[in-house]
N, C-alpha and C. Protein backbone atom coordinates (compact mmCIF):
# COMPACT_ATOMS: atom_id res chain seq x y z
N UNK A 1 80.81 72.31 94.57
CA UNK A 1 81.02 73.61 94.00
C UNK A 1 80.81 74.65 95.10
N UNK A 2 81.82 75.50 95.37
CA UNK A 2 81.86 76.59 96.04
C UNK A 2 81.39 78.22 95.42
N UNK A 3 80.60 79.17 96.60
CA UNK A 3 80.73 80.14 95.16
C UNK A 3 81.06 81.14 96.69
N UNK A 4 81.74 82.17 96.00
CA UNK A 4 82.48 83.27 96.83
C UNK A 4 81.72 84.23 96.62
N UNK A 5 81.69 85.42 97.41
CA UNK A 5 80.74 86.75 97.43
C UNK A 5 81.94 87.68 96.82
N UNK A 6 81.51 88.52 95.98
CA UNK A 6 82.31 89.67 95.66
C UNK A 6 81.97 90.41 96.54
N UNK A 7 81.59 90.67 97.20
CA UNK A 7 81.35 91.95 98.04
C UNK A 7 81.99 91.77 99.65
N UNK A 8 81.98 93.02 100.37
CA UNK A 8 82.89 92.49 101.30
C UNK A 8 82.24 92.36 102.43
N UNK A 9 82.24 91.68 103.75
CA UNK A 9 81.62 91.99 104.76
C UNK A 9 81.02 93.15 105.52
N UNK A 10 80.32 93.65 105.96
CA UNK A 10 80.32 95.03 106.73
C UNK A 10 80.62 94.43 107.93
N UNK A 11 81.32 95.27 108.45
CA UNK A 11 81.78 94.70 110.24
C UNK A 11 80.48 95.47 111.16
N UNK A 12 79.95 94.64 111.93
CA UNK A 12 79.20 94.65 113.01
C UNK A 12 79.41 96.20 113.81
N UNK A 13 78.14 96.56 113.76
CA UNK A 13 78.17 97.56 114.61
C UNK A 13 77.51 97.97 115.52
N UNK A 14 77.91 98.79 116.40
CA UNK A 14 77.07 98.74 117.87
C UNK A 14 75.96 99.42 117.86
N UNK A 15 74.82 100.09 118.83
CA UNK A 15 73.97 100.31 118.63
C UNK A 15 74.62 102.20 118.97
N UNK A 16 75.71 102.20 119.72
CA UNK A 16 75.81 104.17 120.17
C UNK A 16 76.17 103.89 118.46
N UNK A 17 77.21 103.57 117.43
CA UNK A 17 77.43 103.74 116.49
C UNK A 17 77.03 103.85 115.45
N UNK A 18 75.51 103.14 115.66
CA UNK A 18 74.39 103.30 114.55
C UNK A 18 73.52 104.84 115.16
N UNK A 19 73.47 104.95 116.16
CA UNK A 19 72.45 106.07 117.04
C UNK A 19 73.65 107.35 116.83
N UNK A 20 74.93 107.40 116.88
CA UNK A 20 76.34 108.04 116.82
C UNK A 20 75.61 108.66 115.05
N UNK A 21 75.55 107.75 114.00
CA UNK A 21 75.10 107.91 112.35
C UNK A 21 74.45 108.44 112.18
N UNK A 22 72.98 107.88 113.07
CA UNK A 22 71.43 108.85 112.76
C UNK A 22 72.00 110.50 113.24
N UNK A 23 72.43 110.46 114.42
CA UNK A 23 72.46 112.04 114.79
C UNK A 23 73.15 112.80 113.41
N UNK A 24 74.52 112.51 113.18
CA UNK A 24 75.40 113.00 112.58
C UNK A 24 74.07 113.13 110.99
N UNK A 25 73.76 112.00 110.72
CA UNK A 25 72.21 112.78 109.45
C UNK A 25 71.92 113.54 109.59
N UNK A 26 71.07 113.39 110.76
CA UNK A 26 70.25 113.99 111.31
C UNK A 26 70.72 115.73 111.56
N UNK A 27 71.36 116.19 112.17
CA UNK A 27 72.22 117.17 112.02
C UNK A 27 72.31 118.13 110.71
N UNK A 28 73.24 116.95 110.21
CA UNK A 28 73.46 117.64 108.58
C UNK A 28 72.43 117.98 107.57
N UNK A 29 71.51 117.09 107.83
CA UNK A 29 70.26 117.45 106.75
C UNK A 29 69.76 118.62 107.20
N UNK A 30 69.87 119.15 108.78
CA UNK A 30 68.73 119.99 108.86
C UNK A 30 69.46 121.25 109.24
N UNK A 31 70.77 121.21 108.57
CA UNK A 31 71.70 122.33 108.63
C UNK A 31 71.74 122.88 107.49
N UNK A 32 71.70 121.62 106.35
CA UNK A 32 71.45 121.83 104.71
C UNK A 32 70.15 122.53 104.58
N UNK A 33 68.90 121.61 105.43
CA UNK A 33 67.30 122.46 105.41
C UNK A 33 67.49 124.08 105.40
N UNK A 34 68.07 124.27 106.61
CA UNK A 34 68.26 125.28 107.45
C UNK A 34 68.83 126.83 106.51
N UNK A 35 69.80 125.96 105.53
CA UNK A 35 70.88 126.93 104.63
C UNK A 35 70.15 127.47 103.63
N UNK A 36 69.00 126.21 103.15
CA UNK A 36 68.45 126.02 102.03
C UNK A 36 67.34 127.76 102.25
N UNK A 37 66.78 127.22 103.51
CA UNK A 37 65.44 128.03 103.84
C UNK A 37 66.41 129.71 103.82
N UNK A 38 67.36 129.53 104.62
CA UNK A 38 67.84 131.03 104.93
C UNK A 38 68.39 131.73 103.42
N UNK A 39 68.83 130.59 102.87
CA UNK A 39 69.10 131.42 101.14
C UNK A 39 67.87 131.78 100.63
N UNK A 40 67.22 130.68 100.76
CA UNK A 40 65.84 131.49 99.62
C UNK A 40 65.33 132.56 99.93
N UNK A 41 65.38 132.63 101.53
CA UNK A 41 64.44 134.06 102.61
C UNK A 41 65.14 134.51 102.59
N UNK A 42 66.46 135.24 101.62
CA UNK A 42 67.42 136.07 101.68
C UNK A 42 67.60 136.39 100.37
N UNK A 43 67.13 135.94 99.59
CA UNK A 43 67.72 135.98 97.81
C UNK A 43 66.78 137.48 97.30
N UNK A 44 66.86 137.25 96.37
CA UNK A 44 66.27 138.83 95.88
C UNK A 44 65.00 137.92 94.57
N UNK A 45 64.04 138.68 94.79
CA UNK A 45 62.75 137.91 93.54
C UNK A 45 63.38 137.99 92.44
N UNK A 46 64.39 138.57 91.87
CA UNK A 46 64.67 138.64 90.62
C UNK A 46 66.22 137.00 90.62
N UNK A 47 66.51 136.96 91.41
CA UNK A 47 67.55 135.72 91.85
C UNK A 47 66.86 134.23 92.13
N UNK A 48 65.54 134.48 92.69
CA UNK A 48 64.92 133.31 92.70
C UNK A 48 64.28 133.02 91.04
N UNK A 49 64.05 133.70 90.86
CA UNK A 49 63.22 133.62 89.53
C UNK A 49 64.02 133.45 88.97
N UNK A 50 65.15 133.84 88.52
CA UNK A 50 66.18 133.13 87.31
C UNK A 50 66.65 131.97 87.75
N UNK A 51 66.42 131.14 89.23
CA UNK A 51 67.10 130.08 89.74
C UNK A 51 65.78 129.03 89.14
N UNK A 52 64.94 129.51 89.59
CA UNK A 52 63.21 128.54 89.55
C UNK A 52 63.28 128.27 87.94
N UNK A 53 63.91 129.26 86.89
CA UNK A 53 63.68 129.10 85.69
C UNK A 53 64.72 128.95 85.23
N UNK A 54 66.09 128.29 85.13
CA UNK A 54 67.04 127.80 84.60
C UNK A 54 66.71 126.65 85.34
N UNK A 55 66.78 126.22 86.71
CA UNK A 55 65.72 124.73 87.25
C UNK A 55 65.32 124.39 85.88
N UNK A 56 64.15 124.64 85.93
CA UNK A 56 63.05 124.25 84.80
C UNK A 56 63.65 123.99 83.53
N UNK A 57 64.22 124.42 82.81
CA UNK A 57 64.58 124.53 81.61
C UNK A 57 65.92 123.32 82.04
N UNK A 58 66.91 122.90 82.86
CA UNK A 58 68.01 122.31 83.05
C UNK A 58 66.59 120.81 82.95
N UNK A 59 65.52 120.68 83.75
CA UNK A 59 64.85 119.36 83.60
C UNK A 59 63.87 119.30 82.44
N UNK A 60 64.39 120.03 81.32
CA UNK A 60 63.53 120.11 80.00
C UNK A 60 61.70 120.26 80.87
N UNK A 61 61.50 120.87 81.49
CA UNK A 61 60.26 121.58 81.27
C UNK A 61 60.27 122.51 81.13
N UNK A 62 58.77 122.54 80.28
CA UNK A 62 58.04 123.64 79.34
C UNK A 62 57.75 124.90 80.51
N UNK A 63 58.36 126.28 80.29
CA UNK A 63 57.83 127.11 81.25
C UNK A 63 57.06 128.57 80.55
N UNK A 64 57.63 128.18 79.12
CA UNK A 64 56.60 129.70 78.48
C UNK A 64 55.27 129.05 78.13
């Protein structure tokens, strides 16, 4: 009895191409960080506060 993989191989990869991946993360996450931090340190208290509290209420917690 033989049994076959549904799934498919991943082809072999080099080490610049795995180190090539981390950067390209690496990068993007801390461009997303970066966007994240400069929106909030830019928003207005009345914009964060309706964001912090539709948050809350979208993950059913209690905020009154």
């Amino acid at each position: 009895m033989t049994s076959t993989s549904l799934t498919r191989p991943v082809p072999p990869t080099t080490l610049p191409e795995q180190r090539a991946a981390m950067v390209r993360a690496a990068l993007l996450t801390g461009a997303l960080g970066l966007l994240l931090v400069w929106g909030v340190g830019f928003a207005g208290p009345d914009a964060l506060h309706a964001a912090a509290h539709d948050s809350r209420h979208a993950l059913t917690f209690p905020c009154h």
